[in-house]
N, C-alpha and C. Protein backbone atom coordinates (compact mmCIF):
# COMPACT_ATOMS: atom_id res chain seq x y z
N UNK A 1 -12.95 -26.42 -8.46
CA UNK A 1 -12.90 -26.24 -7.03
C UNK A 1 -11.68 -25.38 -6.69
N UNK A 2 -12.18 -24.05 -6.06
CA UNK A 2 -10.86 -23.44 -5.38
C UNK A 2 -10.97 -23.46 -4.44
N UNK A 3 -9.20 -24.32 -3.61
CA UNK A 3 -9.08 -23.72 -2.30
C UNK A 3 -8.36 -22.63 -1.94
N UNK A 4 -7.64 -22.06 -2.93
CA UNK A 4 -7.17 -20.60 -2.94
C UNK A 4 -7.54 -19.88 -3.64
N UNK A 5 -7.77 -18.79 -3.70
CA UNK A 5 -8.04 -17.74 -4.43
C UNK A 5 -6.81 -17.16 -5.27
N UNK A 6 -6.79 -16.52 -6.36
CA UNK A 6 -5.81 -16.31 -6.96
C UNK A 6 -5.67 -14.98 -6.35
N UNK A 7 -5.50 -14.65 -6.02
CA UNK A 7 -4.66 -13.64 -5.04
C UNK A 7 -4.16 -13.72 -4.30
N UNK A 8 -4.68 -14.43 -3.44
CA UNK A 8 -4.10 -15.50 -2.10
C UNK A 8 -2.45 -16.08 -3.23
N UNK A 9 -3.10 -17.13 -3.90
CA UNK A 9 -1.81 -17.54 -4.65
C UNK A 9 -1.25 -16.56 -4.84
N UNK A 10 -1.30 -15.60 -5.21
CA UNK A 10 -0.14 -14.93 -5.92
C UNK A 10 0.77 -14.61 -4.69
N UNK A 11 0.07 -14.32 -3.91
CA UNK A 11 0.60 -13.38 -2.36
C UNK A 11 1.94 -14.45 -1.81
N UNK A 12 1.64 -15.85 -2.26
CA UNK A 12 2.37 -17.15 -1.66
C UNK A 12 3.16 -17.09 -2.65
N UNK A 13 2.98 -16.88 -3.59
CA UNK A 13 4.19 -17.28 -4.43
C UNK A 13 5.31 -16.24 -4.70
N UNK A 14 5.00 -14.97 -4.29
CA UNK A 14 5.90 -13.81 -3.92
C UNK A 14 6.75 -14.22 -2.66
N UNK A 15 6.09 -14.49 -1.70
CA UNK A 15 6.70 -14.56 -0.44
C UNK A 15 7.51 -16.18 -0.74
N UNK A 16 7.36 -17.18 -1.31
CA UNK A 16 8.02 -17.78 -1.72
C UNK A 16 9.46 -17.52 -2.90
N UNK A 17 9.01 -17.25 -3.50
CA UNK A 17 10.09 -16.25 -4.46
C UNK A 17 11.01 -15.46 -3.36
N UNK A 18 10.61 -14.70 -2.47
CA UNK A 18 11.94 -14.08 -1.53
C UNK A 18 12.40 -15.00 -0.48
N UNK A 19 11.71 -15.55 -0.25
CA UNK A 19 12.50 -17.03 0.81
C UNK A 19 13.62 -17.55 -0.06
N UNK A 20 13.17 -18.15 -1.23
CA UNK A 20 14.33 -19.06 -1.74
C UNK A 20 15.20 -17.88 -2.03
N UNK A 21 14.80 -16.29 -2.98
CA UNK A 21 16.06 -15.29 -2.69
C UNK A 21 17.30 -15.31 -1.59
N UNK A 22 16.20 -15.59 -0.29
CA UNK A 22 17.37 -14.94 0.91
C UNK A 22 17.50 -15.91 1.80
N UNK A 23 17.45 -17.40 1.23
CA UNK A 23 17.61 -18.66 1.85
C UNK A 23 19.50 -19.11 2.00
N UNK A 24 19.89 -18.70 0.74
CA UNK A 24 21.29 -19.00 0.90
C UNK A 24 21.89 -18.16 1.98
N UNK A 25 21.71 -17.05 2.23
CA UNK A 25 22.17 -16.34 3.53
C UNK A 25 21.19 -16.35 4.81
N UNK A 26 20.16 -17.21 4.72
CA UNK A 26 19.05 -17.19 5.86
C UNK A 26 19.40 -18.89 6.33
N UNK A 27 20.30 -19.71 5.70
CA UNK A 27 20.60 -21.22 6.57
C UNK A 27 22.46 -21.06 5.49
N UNK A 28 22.72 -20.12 5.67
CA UNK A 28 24.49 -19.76 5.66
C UNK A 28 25.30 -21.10 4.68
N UNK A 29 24.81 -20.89 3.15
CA UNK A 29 24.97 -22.06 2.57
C UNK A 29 25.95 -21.03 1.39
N UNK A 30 26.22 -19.98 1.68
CA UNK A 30 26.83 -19.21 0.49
C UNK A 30 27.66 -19.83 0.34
N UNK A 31 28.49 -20.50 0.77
CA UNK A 31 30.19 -20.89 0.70
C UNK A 31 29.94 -21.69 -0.40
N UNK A 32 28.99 -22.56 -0.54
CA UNK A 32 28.66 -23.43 -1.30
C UNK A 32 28.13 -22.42 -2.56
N UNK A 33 29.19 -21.74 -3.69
CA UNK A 33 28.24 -21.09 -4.84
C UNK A 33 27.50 -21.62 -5.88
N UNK A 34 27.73 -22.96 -6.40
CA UNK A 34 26.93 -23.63 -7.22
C UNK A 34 25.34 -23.49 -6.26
N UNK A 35 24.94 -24.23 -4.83
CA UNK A 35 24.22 -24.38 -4.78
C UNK A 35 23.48 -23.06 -4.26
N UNK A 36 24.12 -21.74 -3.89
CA UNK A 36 23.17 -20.78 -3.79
C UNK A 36 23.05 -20.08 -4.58
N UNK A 37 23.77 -20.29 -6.10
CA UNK A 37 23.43 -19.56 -7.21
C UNK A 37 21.96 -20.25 -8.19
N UNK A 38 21.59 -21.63 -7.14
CA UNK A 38 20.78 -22.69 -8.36
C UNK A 38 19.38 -22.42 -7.46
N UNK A 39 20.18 -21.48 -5.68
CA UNK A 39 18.19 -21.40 -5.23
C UNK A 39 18.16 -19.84 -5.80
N UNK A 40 19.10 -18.97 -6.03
CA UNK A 40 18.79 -17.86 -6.53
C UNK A 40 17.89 -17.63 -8.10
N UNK A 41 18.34 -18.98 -8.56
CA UNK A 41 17.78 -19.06 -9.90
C UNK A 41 16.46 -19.59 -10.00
N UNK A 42 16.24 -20.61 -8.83
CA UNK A 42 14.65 -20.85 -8.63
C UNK A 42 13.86 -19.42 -8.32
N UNK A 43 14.52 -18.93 -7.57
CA UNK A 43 13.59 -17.29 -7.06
C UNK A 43 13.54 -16.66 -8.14
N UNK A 44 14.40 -16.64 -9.13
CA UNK A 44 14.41 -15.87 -10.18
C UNK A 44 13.13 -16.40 -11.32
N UNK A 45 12.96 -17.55 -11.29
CA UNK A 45 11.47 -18.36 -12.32
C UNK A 45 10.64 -18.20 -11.20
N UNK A 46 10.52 -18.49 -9.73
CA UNK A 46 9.04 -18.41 -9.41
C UNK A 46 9.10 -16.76 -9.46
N UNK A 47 9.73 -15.99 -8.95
CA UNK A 47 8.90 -14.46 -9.06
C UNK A 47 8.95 -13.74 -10.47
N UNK A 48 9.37 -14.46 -11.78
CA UNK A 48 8.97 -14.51 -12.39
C UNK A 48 7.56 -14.78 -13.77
N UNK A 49 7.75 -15.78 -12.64
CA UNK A 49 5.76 -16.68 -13.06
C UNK A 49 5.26 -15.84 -12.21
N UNK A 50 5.44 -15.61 -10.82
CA UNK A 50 4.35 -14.89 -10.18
C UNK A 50 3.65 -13.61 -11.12
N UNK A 51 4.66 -13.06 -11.54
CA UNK A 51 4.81 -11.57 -12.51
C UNK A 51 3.73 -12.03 -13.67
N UNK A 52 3.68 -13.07 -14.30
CA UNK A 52 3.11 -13.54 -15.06
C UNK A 52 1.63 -14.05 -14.67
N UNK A 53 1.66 -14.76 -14.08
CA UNK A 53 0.27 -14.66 -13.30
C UNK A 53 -0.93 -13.90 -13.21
N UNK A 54 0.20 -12.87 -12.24
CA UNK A 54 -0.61 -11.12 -12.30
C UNK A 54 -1.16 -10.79 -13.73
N UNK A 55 -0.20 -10.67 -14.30
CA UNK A 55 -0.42 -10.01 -15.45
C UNK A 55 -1.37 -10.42 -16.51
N UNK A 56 -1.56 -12.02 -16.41
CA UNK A 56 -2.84 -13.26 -17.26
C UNK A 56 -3.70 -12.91 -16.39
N UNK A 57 -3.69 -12.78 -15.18
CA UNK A 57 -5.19 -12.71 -14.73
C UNK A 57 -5.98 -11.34 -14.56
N UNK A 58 -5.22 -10.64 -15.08
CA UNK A 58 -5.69 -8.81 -15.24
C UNK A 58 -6.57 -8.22 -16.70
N UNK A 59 -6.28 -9.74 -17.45
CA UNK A 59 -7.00 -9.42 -18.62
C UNK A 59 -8.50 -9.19 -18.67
């Protein structure tokens, strides 16, 4: 059963991937560098998998 389409997903998980990117300066949490270096690093694995995704489902 799909309720998304994998394109749809992918489209969400990009735009997710740049939220958590530009979250530490979009709710002003930089001061804090442990914790906006640990959502930079989540953005960095999901638009990573996203990349991956693409690329498994092109076969």
């Amino acid at each position: 059963m799909k309720i998304v389409s994998t394109s749809m997903h992918t489209r969400i998980d990009y735009i997710a991937g740049i939220f958590f990117f530009a979250s530490p300066w979009i709710f002003s949490f930089t001061e804090s560098v442990y914790a906006a270096w640990t959502v930079i690093a989540v953005a960095a694995v999901a638009l990573t998998m996203s990349l991956f995704t693409v690329l498994s489902t092109k076969r």
